[in-house]
PDB file of N, CA and C in Angstrom:
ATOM      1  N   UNK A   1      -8.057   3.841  -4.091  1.00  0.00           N
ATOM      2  CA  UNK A   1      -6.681   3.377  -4.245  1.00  0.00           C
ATOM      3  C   UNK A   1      -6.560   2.707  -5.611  1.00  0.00           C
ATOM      4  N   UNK A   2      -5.710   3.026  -5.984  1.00  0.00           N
ATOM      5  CA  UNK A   2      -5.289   2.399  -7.853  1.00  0.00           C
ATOM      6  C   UNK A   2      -4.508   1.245  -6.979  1.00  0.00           C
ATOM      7  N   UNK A   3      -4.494   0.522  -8.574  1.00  0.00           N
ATOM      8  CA  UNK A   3      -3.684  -0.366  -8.199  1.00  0.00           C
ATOM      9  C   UNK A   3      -1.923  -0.331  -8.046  1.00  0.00           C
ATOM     10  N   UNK A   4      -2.204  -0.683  -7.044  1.00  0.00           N
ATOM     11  CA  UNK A   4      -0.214  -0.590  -6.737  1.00  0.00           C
ATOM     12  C   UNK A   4       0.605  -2.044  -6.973  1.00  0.00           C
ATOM     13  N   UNK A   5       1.696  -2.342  -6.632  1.00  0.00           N
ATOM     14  CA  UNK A   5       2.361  -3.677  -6.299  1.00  0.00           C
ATOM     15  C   UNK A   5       2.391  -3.891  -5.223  1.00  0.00           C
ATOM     16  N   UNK A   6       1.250  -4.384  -4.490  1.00  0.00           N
ATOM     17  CA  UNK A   6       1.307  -5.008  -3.325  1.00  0.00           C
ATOM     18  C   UNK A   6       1.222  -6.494  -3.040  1.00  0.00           C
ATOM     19  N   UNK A   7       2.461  -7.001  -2.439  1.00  0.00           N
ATOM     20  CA  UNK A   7       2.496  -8.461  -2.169  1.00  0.00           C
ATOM     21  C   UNK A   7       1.265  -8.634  -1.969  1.00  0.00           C
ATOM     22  N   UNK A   8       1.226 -10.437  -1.685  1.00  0.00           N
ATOM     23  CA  UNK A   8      -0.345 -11.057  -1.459  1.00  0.00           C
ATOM     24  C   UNK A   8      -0.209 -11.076   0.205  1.00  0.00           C
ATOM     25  N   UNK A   9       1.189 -11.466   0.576  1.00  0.00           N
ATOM     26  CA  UNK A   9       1.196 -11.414   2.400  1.00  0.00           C
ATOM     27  C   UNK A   9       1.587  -9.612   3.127  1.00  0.00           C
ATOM     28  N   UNK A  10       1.123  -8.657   2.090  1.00  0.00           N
ATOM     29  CA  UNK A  10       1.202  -7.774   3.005  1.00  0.00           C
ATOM     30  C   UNK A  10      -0.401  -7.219   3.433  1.00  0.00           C
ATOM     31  N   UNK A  11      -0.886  -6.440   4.578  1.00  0.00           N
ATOM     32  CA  UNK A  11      -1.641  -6.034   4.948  1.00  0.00           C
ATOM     33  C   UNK A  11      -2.149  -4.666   4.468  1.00  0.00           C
ATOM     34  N   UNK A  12      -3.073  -4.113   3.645  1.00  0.00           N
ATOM     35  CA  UNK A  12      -3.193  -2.819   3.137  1.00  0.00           C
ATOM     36  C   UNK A  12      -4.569  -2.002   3.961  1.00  0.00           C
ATOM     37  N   UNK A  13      -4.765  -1.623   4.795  1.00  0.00           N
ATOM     38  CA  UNK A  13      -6.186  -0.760   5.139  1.00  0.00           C
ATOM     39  C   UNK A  13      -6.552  -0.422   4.403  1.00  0.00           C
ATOM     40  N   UNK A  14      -7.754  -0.703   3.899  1.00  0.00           N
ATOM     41  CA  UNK A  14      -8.804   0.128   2.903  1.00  0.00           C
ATOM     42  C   UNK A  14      -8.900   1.285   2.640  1.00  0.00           C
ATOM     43  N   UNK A  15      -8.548   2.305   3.823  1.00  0.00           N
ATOM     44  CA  UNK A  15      -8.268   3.472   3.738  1.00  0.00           C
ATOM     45  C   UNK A  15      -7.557   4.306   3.648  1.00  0.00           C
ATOM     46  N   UNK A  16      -6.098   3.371   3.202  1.00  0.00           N
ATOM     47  CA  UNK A  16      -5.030   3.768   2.642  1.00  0.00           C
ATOM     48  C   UNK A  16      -4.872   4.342   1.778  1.00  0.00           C
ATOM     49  N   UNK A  17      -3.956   5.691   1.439  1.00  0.00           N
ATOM     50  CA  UNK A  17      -3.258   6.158  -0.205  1.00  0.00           C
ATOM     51  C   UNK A  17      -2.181   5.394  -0.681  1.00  0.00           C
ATOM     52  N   UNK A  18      -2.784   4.789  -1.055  1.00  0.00           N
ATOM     53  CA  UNK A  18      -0.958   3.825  -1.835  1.00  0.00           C
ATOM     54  C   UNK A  18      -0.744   4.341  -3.320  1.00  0.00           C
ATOM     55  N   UNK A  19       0.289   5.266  -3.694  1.00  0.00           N
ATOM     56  CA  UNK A  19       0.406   5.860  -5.359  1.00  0.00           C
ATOM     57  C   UNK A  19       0.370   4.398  -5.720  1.00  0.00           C
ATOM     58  N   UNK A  20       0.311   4.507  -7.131  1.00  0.00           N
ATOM     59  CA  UNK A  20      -0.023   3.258  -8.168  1.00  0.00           C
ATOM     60  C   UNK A  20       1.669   2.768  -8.331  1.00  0.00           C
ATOM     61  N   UNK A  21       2.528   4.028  -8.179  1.00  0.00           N
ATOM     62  CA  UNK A  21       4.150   3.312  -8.435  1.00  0.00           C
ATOM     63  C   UNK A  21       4.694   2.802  -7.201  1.00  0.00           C
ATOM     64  N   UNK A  22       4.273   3.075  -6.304  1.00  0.00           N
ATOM     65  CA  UNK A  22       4.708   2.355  -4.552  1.00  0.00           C
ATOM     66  C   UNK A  22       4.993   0.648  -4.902  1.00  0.00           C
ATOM     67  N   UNK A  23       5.785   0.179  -4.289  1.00  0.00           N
ATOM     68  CA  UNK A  23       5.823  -1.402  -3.948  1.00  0.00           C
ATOM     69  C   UNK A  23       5.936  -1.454  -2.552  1.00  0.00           C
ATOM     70  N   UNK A  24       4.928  -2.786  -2.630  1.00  0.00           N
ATOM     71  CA  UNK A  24       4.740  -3.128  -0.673  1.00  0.00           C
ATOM     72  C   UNK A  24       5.264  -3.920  -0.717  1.00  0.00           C
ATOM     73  N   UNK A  25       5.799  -4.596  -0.003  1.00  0.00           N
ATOM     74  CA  UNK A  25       6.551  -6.063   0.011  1.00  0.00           C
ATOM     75  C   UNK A  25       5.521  -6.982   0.997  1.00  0.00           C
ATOM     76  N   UNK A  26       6.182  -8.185   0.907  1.00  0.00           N
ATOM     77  CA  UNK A  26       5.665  -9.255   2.248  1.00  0.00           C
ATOM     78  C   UNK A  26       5.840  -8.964   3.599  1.00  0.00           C
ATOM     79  N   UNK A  27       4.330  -9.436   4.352  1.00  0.00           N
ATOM     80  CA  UNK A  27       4.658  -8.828   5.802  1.00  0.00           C
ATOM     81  C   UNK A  27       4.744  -6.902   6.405  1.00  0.00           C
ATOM     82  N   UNK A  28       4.761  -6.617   5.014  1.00  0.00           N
ATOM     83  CA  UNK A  28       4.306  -4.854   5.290  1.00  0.00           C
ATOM     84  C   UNK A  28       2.735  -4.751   5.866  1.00  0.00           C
ATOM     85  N   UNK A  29       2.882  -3.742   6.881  1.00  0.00           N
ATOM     86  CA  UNK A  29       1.343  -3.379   7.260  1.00  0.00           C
ATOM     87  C   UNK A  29       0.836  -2.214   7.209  1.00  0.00           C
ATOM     88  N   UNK A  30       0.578  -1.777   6.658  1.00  0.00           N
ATOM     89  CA  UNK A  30       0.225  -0.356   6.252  1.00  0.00           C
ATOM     90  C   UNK A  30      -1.142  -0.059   6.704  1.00  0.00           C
ATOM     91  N   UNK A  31      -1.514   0.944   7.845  1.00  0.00           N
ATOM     92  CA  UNK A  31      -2.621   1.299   8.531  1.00  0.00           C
ATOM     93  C   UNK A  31      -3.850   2.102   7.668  1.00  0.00           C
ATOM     94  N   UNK A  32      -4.814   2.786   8.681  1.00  0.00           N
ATOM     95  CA  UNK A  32      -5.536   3.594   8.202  1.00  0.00           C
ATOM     96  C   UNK A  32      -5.091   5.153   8.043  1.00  0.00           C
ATOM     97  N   UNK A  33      -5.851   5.901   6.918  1.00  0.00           N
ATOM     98  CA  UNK A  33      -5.167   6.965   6.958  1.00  0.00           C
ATOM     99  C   UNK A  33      -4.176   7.825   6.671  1.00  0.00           C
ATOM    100  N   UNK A  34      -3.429   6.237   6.104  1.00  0.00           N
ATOM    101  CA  UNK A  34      -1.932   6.139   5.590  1.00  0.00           C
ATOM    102  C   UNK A  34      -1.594   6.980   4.134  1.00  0.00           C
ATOM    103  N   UNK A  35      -0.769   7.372   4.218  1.00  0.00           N
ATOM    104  CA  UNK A  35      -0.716   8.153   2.583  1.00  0.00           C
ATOM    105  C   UNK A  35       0.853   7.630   1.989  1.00  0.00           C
ATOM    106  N   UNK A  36       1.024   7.179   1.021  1.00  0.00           N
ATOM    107  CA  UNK A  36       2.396   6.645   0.478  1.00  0.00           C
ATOM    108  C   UNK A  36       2.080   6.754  -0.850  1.00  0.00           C
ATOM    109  N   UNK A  37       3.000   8.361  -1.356  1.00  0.00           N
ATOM    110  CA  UNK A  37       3.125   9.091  -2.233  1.00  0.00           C
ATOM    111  C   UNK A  37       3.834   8.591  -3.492  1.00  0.00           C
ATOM    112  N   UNK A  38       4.428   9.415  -4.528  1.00  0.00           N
ATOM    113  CA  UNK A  38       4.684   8.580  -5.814  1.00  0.00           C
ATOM    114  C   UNK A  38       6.597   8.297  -5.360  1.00  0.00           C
ATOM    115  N   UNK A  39       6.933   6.970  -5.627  1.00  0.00           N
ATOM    116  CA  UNK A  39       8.207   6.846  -5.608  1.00  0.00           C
ATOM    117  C   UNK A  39       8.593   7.217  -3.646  1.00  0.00           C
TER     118      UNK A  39
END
């Protein structure tokens, strides 16, 4: 996983795809497995 904009209070699984342009906000939980593409 590159680095994305992910708040400090959201939850990211390690085994997440987060594109590098994604923003997570606070309180987002994003599982395993997960894929969140560009934009």
């Amino acid at each position: 996983m590159t680095e994305a904009n992910i708040h400090p209070l959201a939850i990211v699984d390690p085994n997440a795809q987060v594109d590098f342009s994604a923003h997570i906000g606070p309180f987002c939980i994003i599982g395993p497995d997960v894929v969140i593409g560009p934009e």
